[in-house]
Protein backbone atom coordinates (compact mmCIF):
# COMPACT_ATOMS: atom_id res chain seq x y z
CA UNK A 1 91.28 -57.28 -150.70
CA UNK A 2 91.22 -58.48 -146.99
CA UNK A 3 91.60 -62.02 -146.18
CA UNK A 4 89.88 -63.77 -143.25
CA UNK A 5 92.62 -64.68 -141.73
CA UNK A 6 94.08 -60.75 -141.88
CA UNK A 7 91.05 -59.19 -140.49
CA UNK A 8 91.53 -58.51 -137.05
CA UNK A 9 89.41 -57.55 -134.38
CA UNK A 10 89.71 -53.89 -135.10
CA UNK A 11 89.08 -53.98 -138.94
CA UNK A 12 85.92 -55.49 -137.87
CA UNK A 13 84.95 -52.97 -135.77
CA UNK A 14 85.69 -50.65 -138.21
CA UNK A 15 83.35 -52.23 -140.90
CA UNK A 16 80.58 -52.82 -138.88
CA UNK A 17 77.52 -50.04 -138.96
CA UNK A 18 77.14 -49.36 -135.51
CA UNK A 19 79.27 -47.27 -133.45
CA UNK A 20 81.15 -48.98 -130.69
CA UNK A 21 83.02 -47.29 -127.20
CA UNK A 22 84.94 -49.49 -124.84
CA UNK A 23 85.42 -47.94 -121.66
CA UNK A 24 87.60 -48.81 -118.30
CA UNK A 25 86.45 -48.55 -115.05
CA UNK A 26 86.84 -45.15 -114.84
CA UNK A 27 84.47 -44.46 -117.61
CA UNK A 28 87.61 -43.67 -120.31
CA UNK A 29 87.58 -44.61 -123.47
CA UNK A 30 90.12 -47.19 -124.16
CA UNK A 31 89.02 -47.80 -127.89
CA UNK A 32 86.42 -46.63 -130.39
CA UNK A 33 85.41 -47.52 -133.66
CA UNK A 34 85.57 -45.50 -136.88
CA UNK A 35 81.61 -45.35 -136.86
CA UNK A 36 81.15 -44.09 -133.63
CA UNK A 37 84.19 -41.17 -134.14
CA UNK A 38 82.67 -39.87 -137.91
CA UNK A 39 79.01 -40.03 -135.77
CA UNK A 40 80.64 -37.99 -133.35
CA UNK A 41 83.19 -35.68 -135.53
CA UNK A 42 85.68 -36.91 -133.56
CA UNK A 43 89.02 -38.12 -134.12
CA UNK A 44 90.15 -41.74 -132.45
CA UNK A 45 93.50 -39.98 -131.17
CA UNK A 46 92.05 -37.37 -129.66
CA UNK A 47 89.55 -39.73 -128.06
CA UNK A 48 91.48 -42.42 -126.39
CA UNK A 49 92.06 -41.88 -122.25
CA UNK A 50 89.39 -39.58 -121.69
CA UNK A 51 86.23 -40.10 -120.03
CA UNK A 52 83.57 -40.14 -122.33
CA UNK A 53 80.94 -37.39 -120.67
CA UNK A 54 83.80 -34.62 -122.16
CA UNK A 55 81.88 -35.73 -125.49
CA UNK A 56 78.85 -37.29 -124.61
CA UNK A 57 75.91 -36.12 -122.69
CA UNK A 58 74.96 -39.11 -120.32
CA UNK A 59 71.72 -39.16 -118.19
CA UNK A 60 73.07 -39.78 -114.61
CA UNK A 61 70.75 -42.91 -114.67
CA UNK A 62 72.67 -44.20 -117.50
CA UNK A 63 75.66 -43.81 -116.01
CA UNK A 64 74.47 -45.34 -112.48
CA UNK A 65 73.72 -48.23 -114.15
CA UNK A 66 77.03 -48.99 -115.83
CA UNK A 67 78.61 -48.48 -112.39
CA UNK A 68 76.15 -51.09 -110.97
CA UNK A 69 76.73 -53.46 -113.84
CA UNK A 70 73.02 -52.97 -115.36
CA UNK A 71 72.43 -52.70 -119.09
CA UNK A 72 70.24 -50.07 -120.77
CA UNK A 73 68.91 -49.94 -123.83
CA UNK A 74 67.89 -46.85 -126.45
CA UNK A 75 68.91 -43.85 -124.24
CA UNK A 76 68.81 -40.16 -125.56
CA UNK A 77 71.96 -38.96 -125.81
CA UNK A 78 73.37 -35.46 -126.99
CA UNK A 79 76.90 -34.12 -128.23
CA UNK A 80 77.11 -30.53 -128.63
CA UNK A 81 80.01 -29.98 -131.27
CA UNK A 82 79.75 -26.21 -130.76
CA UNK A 83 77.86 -25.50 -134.28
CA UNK A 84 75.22 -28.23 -133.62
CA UNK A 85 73.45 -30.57 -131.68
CA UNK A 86 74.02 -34.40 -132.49
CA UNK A 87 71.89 -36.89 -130.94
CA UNK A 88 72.02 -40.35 -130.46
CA UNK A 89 70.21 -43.21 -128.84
CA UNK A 90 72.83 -45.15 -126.45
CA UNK A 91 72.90 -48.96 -125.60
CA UNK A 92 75.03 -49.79 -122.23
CA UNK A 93 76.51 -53.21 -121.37
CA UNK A 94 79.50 -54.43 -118.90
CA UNK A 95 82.06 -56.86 -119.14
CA UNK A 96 83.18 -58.63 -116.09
CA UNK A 97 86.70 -60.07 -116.54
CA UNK A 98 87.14 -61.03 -112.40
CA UNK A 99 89.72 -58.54 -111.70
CA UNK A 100 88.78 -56.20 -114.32
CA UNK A 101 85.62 -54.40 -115.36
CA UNK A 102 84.79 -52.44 -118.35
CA UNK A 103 81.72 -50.92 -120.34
CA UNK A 104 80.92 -51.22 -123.78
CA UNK A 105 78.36 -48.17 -125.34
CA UNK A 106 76.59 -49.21 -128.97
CA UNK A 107 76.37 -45.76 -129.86
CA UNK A 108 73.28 -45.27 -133.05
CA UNK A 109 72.72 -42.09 -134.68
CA UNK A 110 69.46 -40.79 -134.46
CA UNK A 111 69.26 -38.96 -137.91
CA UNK A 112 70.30 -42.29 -139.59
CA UNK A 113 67.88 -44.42 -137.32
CA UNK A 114 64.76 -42.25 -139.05
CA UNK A 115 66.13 -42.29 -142.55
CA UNK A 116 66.44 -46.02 -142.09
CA UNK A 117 62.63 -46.16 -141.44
CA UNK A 118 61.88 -43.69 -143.95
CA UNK A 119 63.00 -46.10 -146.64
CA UNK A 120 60.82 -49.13 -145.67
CA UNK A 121 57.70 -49.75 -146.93
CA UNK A 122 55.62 -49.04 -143.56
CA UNK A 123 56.29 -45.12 -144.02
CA UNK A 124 56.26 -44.63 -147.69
CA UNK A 125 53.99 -41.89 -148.83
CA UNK A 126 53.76 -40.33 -145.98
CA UNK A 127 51.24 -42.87 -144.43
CA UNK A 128 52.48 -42.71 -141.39
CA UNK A 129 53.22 -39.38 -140.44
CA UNK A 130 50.80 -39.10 -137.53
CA UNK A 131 52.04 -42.42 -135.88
CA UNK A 132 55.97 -42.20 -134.52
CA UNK A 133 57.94 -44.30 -132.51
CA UNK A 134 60.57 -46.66 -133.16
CA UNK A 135 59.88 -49.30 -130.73
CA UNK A 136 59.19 -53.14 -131.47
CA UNK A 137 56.20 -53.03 -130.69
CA UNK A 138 55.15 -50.03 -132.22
CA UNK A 139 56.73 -51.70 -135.58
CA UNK A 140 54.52 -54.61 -135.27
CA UNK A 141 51.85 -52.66 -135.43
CA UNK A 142 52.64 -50.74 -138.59
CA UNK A 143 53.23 -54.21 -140.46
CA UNK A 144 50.20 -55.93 -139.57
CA UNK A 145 48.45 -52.50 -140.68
CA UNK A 146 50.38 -52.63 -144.07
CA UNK A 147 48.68 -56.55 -144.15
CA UNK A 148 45.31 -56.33 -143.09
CA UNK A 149 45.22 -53.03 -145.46
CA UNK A 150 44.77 -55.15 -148.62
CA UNK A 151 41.46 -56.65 -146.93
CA UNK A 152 37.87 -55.69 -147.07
CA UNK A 153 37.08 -57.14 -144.35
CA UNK A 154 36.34 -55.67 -141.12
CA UNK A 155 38.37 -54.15 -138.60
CA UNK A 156 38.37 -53.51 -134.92
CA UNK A 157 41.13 -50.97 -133.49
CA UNK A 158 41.67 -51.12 -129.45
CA UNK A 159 43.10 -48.85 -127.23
CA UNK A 160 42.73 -46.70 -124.61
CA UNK A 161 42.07 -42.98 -125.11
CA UNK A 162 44.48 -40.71 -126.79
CA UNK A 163 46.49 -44.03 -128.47
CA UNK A 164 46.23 -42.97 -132.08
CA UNK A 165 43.65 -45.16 -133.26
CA UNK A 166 42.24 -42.81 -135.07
CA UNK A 167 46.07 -42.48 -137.02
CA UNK A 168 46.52 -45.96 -137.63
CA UNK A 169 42.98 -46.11 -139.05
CA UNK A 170 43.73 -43.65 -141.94
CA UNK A 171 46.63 -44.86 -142.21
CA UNK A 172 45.16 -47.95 -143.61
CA UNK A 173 43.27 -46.09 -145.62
CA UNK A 174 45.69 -44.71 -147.34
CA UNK A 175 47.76 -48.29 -148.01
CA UNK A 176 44.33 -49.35 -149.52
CA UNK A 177 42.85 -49.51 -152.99
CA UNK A 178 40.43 -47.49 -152.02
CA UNK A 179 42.55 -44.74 -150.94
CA UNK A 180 41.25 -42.57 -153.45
CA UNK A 181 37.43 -42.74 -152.47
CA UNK A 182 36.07 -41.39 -149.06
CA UNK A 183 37.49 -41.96 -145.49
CA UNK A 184 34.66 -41.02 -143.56
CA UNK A 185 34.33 -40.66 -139.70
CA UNK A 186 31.69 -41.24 -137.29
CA UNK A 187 32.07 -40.64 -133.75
CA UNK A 188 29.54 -42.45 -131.66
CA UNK A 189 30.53 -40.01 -128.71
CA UNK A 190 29.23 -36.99 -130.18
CA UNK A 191 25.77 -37.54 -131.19
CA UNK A 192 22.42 -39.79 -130.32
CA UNK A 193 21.97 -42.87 -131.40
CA UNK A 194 19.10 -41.82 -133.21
CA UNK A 195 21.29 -39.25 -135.37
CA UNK A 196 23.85 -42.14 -136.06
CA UNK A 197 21.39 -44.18 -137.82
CA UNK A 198 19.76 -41.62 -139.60
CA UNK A 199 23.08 -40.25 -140.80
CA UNK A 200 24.17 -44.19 -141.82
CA UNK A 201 20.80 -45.79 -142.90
CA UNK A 202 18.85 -42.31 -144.07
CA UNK A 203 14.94 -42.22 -143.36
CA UNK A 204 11.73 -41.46 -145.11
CA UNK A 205 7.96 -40.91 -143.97
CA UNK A 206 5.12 -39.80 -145.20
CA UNK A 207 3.08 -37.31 -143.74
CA UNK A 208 -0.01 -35.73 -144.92
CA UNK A 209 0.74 -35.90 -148.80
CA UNK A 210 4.89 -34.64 -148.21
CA UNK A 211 7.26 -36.68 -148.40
CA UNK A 212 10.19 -36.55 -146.04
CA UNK A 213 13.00 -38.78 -147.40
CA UNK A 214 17.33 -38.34 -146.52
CA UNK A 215 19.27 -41.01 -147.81
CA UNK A 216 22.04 -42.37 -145.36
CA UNK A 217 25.94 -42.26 -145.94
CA UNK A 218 26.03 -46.16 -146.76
CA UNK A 219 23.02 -45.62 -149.74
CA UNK A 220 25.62 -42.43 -151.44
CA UNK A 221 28.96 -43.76 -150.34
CA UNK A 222 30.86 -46.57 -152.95
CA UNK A 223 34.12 -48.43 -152.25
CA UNK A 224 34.58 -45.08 -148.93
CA UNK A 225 36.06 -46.28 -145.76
CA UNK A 226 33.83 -46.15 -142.62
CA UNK A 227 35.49 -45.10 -139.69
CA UNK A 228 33.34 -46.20 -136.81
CA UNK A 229 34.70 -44.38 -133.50
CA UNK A 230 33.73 -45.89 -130.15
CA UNK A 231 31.55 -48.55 -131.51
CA UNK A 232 29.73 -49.53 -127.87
CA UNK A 233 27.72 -46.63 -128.41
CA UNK A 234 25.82 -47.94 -130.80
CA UNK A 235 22.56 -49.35 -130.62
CA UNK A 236 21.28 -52.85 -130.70
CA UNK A 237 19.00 -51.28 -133.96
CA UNK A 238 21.89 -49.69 -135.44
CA UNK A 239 23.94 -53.19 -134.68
CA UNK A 240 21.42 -55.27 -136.33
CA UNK A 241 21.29 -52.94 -139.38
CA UNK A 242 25.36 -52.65 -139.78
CA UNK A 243 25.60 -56.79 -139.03
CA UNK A 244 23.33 -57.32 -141.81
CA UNK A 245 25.00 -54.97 -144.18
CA UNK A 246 28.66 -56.44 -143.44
CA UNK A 247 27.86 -59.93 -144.01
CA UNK A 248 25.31 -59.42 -147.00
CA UNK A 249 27.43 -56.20 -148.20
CA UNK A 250 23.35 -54.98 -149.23
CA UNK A 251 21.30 -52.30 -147.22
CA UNK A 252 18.27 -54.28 -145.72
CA UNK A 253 16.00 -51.46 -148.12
CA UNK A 254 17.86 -52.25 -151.08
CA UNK A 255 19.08 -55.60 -152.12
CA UNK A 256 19.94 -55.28 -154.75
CA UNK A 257 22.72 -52.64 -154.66
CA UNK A 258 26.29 -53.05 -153.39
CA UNK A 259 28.40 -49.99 -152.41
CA UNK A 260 31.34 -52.08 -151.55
CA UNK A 261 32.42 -50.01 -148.15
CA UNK A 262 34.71 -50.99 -145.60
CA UNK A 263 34.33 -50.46 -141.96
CA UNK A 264 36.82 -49.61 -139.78
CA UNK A 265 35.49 -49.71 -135.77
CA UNK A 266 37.35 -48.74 -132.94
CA UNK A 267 37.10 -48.68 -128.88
CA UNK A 268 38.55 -48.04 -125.88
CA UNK A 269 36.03 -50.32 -123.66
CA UNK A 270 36.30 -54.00 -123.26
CA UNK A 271 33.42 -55.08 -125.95
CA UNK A 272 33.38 -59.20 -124.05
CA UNK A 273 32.24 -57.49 -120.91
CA UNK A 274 29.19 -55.79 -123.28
CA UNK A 275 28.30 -58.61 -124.83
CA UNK A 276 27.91 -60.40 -121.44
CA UNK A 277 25.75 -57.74 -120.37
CA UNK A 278 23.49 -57.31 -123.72
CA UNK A 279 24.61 -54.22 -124.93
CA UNK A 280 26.66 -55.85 -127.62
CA UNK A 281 25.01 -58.82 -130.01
CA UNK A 282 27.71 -61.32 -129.91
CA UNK A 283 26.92 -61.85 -133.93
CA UNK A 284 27.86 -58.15 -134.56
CA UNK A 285 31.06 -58.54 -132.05
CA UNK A 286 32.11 -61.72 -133.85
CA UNK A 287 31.73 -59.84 -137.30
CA UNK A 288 33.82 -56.49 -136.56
CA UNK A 289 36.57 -58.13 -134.38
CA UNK A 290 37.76 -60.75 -137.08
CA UNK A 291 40.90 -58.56 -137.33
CA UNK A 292 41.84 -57.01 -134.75
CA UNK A 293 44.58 -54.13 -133.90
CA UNK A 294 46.07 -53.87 -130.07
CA UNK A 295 47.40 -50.55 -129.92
CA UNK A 296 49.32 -50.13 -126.24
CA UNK A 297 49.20 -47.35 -124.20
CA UNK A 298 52.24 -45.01 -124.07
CA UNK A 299 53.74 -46.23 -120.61
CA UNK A 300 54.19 -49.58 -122.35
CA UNK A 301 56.82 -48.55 -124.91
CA UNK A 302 58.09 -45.09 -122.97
CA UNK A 303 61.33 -45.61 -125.53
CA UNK A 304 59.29 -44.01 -128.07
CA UNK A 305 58.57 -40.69 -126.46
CA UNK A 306 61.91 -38.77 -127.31
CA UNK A 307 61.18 -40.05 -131.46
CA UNK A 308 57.24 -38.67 -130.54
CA UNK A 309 58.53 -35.29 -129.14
CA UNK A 310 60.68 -34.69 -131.95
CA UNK A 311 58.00 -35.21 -134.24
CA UNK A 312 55.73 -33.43 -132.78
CA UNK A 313 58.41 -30.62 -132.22
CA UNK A 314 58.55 -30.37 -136.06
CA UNK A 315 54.60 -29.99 -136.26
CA UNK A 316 54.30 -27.65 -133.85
CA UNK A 317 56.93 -25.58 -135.33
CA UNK A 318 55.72 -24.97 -138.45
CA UNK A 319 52.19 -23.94 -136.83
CA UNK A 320 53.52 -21.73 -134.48
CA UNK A 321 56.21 -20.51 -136.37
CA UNK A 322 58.93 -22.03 -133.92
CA UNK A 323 62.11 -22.89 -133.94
CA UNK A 324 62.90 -25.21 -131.35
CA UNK A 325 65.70 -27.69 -131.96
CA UNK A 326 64.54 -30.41 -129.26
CA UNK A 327 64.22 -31.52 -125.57
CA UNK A 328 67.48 -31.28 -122.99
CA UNK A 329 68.02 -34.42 -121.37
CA UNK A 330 66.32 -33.46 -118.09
CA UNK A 331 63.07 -32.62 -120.01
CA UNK A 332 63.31 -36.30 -121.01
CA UNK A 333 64.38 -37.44 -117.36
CA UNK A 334 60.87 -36.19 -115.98
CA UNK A 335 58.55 -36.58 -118.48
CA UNK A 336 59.68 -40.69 -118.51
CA UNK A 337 58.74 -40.96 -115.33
CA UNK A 338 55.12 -40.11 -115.64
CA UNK A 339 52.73 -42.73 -116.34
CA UNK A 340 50.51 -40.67 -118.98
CA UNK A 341 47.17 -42.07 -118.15
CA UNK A 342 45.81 -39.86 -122.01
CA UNK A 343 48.79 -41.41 -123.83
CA UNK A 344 49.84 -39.47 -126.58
CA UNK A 345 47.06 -37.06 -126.53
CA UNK A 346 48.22 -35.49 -123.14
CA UNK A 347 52.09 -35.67 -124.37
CA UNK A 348 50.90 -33.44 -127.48
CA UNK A 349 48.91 -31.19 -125.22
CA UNK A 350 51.99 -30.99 -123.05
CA UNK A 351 54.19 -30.21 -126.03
CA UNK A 352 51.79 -27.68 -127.26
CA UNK A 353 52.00 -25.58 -124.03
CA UNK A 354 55.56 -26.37 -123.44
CA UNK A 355 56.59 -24.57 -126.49
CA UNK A 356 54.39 -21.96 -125.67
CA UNK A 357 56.71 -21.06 -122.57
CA UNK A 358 59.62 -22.07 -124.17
CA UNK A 359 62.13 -19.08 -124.79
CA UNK A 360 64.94 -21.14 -125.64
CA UNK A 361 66.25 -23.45 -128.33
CA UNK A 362 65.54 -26.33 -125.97
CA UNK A 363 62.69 -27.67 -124.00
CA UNK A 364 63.62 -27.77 -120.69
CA UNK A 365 62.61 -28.61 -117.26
CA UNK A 366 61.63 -25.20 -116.51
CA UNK A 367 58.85 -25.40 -119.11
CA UNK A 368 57.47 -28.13 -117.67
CA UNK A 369 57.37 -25.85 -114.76
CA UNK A 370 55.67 -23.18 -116.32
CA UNK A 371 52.92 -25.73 -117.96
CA UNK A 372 52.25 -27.33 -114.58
CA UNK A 373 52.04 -23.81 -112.91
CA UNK A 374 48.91 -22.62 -115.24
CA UNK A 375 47.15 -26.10 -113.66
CA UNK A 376 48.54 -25.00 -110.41
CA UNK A 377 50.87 -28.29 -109.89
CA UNK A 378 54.13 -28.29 -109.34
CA UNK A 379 56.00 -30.79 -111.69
CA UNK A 380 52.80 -32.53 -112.33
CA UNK A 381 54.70 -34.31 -115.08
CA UNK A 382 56.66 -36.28 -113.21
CA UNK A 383 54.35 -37.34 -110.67
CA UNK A 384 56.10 -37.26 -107.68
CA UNK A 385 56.09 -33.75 -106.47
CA UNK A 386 52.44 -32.34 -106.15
CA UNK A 387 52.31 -29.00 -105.43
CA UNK A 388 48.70 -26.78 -104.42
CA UNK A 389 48.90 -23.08 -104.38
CA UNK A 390 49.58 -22.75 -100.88
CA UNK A 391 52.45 -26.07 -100.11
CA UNK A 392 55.71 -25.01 -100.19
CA UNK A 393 58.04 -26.07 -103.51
CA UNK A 394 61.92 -27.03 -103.60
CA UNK A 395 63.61 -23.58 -105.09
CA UNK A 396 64.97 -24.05 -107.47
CA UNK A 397 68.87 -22.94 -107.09
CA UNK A 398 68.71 -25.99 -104.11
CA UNK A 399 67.04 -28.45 -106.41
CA UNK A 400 70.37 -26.99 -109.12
CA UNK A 401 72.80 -27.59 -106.09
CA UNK A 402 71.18 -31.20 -105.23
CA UNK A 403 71.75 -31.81 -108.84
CA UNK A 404 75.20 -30.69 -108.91
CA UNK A 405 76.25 -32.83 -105.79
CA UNK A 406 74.77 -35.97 -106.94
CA UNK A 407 76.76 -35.81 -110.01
CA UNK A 408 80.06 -34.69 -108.35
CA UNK A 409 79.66 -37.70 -105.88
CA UNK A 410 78.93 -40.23 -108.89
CA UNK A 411 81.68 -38.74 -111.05
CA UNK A 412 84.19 -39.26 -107.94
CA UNK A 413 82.61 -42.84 -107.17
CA UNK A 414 83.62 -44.13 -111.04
CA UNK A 415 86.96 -43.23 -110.13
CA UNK A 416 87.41 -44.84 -106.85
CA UNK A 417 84.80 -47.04 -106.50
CA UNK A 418 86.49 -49.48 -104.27
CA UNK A 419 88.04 -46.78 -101.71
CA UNK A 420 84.85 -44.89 -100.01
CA UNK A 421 87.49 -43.15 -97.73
CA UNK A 422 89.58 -41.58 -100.36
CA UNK A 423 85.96 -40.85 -102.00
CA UNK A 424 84.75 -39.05 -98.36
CA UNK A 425 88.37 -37.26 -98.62
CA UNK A 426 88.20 -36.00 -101.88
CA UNK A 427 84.85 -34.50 -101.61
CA UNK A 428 86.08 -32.99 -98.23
CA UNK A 429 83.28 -34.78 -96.30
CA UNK A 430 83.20 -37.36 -93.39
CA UNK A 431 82.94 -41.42 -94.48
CA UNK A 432 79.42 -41.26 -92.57
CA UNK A 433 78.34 -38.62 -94.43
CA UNK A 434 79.10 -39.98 -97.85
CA UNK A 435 77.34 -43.24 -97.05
CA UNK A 436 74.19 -41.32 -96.14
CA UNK A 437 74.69 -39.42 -99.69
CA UNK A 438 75.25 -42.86 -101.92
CA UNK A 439 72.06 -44.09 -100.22
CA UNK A 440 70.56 -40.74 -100.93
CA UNK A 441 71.16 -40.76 -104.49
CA UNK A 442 70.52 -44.91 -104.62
CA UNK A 443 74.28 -45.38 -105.53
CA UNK A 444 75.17 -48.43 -102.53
C-alpha cells in the first residue's frame, strides 16, 4: 500500500493511463513513463538519451512545431517494431523554464483509443459502423443521435453533400423501437415530384368502368421509418399532404387510421432562404426542423480522417480481397491539406482507387499519384500542385532529395538551434545559404 506522502512524481506517472515522454532540447528523451514504454515495447533503460525519432515516426510538421514552441494535438504517429506496425495519435507541448526548454509528448495508443469507444453506448450493436471519427465534435453528434432516437418526432439532418447523413439517419433507426419495422428511403433527387407523391400518398381514378387504384407507402407502412432525402424538392402539394399527416399522424383520405411512422428529412440547402422565397411553407419547415442534426463538413474536424481511412481500409479490404495494413505518414501529410469540398464521399472514392494502385502494404504518396494521374492532375489531393497533361511536374527523385534536405537541416537545427554557424558548418554550406533554406522550409 502506497501512502500519499510516498508517492512521488514518478509513481504517478507510472499509474496514470496515458503515456508520457519528456524530452530536452535536443529532442532526447530524458524520462518516460511505464505506459508509454509497454505501448511502445520498449524498455525505459534502453530509452533514456536518445532522440525519440530512433522509435517514433514524427511528421516533420510535428516536429517544427515543438522547435517553435507550438502545441499539436492528435497526430498520427507510427513505430515499426520490426514484426508490426504500432500506431499512435501524439499530443505535443513545451515547457519554458528561461534558460531551459523541453517537450513533453502524451503519447495514446490507437488500438486502445477504438476499443475505448467500442465499449460505450454510442457504438454498441454495430450502429455506428458507417460513421467514424473520434473527434469532439463528431462525438456530439453520436449522443444527441442516441437522444433524439427515443422520439417520434420529426427530424431534420443538415449537411453538405457526401457528410453521412444518410449514416447517421439509420443509425437512429437502429437505436429506435422501431428498429425492427421498415427504414425506408426516398430520394427527392431521383424522381418527379409527381412520382414522390404517388409513391407516398398512392392514387386512384376511375375511368370508363376500371378502376385504377395504388395505395401509397404511408397507407401499407406501420411504426417504418421515413427517410426523406433532400426534402426542398418536394412540392408545395406533397408539403401540404406530409404537414397534415405529421401533426394529425392520419392520411387526409383516411382518418381514421394511424400507421404511427416517423420521418426522418434531410438537406444540404439552406431551407430559411426557401421559405423566404415560397418554395418551402414555413408551417411544414417549422414541423420537420423541431430537432435538428448539424453534421459538419470534413475540413472542420480533419483529425478524424486517419480513424476514417482506417475504417474504410478495413471495408475495402474485405471487398476487394486486400490486405493493406494502413496509410504512411506522407499519405496523411497530403491528403490533410486538401479541403475536400464532397467530404467523406470523395475521401472513400479516393480510398477506393488508391487501393486499387496500391502494390504495397501501405498507402502511400505515390498512389495518390497514380489516382490523380487517371484525372490527369498531378497531386490533385493536396491542392497545391495542379498539373495538365502538357505542364511540367517535380520528378520525383528531386521532390525525394528536397525531402531529405529539409529533414537533415531540421534534425541539425534541434541540435544547435542557437548557433546557425556551426549549423551552416555542419551541413557543409555557407551561413547565407542556410538562412535562405530555414526560410525555405518555414523554420526562422
Amino acid at each position: 500500500m502506497i501512502n500519499d506522502d510516498e508517492l512521488d512524481l514518478e509513481q504517478l506517472h507510472n499509474f496514470i493511463s496515458i503515456g508520457i515522454i519528456k524530452l530536452n532540447w535536443k529532442l532526447e528523451i530524458i524520462n518516460i513513463n511505464q505506459t508509454a514504454t509497454d505501448a511502445m515495447f520498449i524498455k525505459k533503460y534502453d530509452s533514456i538519451g536518445r532522440v525519440i525519432t530512433d522509435f517514433l515516426i514524427l511528421d516533420d510538421e510535428s516536429i517544427k512545431k515543438l522547435i517553435k514552441k507550438e502545441t499539436f494535438d492528435y497526430t498520427l504517429s507510427y513505430r515499426n517494431t520490426g514484426v508490426d506496425v504500432l500506431k499512435f495519435f501524439i499530443s505535443g507541448y513545451h515547457l519554458d523554464y528561461g534558460n531551459k526548454i523541453e517537450y513533453v509528448l502524451l503519447i495514446y495508443s490507437y488500438n486502445k483509443v477504438k476499443e475505448s469507444l467500442n465499449k460505450q453506448t454510442l457504438l454498441k450493436n454495430g450502429t455506428f459502423d458507417e460513421v467514424y471519427g473520434i473527434s469532439n465534435i463528431i462525438r456530439t453528434l453520436k449522443e444527441k443521435s442516441v437522444y433524439v432516437s427515443k422520439y417520434d418526432c420529426p427530424l431534420l439532418i443538415k449537411g453538405e453533400r457526401g457528410t453521412k447523413k444518410y449514416s447517421f439517419s439509420r443509425a437512429i433507426h437502429n437505436m429506435s423501437d422501431r428498429k425492427e419495422k421498415q427504414f425506408i428511403t426516398i430520394d427527392c433527387t431521383k424522381f418527379s415530384k409527381r412520382i414522390i407523391e404517388n409513391e407516398l400518398f398512392g392514387y386512384g381514378s376511375q375511368q370508363v368502368g376500371t378502376l385504377t387504384k395504388k395505395k401509397g407507402l404511408l397507407n401499407i407502412a406501420v411504426n417504418a421509418t421515413f427517410y426523406i432525402h433532400e426534402v426542398g424538392y418536394l412540392s408545395i402539394c406533397v408539403q401540404t399532404k406530409l404537414l397534415d399527416y405529421i401533426t394529425k399522424n392520419i392520411l387526409l383520405n383516411n382518418a381514421e387510421e394511424k400507421h404511427g411512422n416517423r420521418f426522418i428529412f434531410s438537406t444540404s440547402e439552406a431551407l430559411n432562404e426557401k421559405v423566404k422565397n415560397g418554395l418551402i411553407l414555413e408551417e411544414f419547415y417549422s414541423a420537420i426542423s423541431f430537432i435538428t442534426l448539424d453534421i459538419p463538413p470534413l475540413r472542420e474536424h480533419k483529425e478524424d480522417i486517419p480513424i476514417i481511412v482506417d475504417g474504410l481500409i478495413k471495408k475495402n479490404n474485405i471487398l476487394m480481397k486486400k490486405n493493406i495494413k494502413g496509410a504512411t505518414i506522407d499519405f496523411y501529410n497530403e491528403i490533410i491539406k486538401y479541403s475536400w469540398p464532397q467530404n467523406i464521399d470523395e475521401l472513400e472514392n479516393l480510398i477506393e482507387n488508391a487501393m486499387n494502385c496500391c502494390i504495397n502494404d501501405f498507402l502511400d504518396y505515390e498512389d495518390l499519384y497514380f489516382v490523380s494521374k487517371v484525372n490527369n492532375k498531378w497531386d490533385k489531393v493536396s491542392g497545391h500542385l495542379r498539373y495538365i497533361e502538357n505542364s511540367k511536374k517535380k520528378p520525383k527523385l528531386l521532390k525525394e532529395l528536397m525531402g531529405l534536405e529539409e529533414r537533415k537541416v531540421l534534425m541539425s537545427m534541434t541540435s544547435y538551434w542557437s548557433d546557425k554557424k556551426k549549423v551552416a558548418k555542419l551541413l557543409g554550406i555557407s551561413y547565407a545559404n542556410l538562412q535562405k533554406k530555414l526560410k525555405k522550409y518555414q523554420l526562422m
